[in-house]
Protein backbone atom coordinates (compact mmCIF):
# COMPACT_ATOMS: atom_id res chain seq x y z
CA UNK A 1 42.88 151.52 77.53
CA UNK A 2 42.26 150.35 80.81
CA UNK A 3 38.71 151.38 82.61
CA UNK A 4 39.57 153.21 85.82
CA UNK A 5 35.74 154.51 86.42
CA UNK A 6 35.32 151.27 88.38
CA UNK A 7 38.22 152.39 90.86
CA UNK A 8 36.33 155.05 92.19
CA UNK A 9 33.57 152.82 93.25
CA UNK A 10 36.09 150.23 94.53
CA UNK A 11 35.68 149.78 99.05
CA UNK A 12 38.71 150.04 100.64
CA UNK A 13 39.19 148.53 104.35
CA UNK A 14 42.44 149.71 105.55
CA UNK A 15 44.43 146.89 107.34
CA UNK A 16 45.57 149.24 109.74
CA UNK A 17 44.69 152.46 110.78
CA UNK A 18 47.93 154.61 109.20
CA UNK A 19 47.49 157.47 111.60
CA UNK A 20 48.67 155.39 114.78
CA UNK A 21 52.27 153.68 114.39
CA UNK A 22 51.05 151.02 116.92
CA UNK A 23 48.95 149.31 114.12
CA UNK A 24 50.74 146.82 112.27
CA UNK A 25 48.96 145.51 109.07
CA UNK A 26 48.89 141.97 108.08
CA UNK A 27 50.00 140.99 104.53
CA UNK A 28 46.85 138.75 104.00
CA UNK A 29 44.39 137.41 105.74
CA UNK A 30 44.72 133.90 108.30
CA UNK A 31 45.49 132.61 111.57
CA UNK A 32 47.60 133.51 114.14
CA UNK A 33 50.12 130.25 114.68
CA UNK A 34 52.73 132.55 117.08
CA UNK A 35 53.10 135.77 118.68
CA UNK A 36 56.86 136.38 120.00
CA UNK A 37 55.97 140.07 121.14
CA UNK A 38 55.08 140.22 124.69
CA UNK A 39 53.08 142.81 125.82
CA UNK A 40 55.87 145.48 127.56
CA UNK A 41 58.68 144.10 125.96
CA UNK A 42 61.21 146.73 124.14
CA UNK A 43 61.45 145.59 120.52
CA UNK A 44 63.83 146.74 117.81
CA UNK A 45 63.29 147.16 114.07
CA UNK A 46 62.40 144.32 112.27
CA UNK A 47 62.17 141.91 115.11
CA UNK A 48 59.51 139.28 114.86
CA UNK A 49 56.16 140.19 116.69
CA UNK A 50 53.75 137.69 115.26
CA UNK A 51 53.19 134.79 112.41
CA UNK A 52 50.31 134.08 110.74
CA UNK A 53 49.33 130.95 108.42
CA UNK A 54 46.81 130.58 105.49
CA UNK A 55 46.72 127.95 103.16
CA UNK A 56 49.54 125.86 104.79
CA UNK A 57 52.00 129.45 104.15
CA UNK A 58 53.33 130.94 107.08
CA UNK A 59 53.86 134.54 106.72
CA UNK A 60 55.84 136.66 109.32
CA UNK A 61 54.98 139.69 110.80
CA UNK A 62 57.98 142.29 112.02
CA UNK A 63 58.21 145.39 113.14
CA UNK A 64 58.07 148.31 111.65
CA UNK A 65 59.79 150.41 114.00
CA UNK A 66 62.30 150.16 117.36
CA UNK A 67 59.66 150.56 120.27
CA UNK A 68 60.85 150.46 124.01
């Protein structure tokens, strides 16, 4: 039986703030190698907004949701 007393005590640090759909969370930490969003540009659903790298992985960041 697993021991979930040390769950409770577990720190959380949200990623992104889940209240405010302009906060995209990153799947893990590392460096930003590319951003393709432009600040004022319309993007649609699952277009690419940045990419970040970590341990020779690149890892691609879309969006979430169609913002004009």
């Amino acid at each position: 039986m697993p021991d979930r007393t040390a769950a409770a005590a577990v720190k959380r640090h949200p990623k992104a703030d889940p209240d405010d759909m302009h906060h995209v969370g990153a799947p893990m930490p590392g460096a930003v190698v590319e951003v393709a969003a432009k600040p004022g540009l319309a993007v649609e659903k699952d277009d690419l907004l940045v990419a970040i790298e970590a341990m020779k992985v690149q890892m691609y960041i879309n969006s979430p949701v169609k913002r004009s």
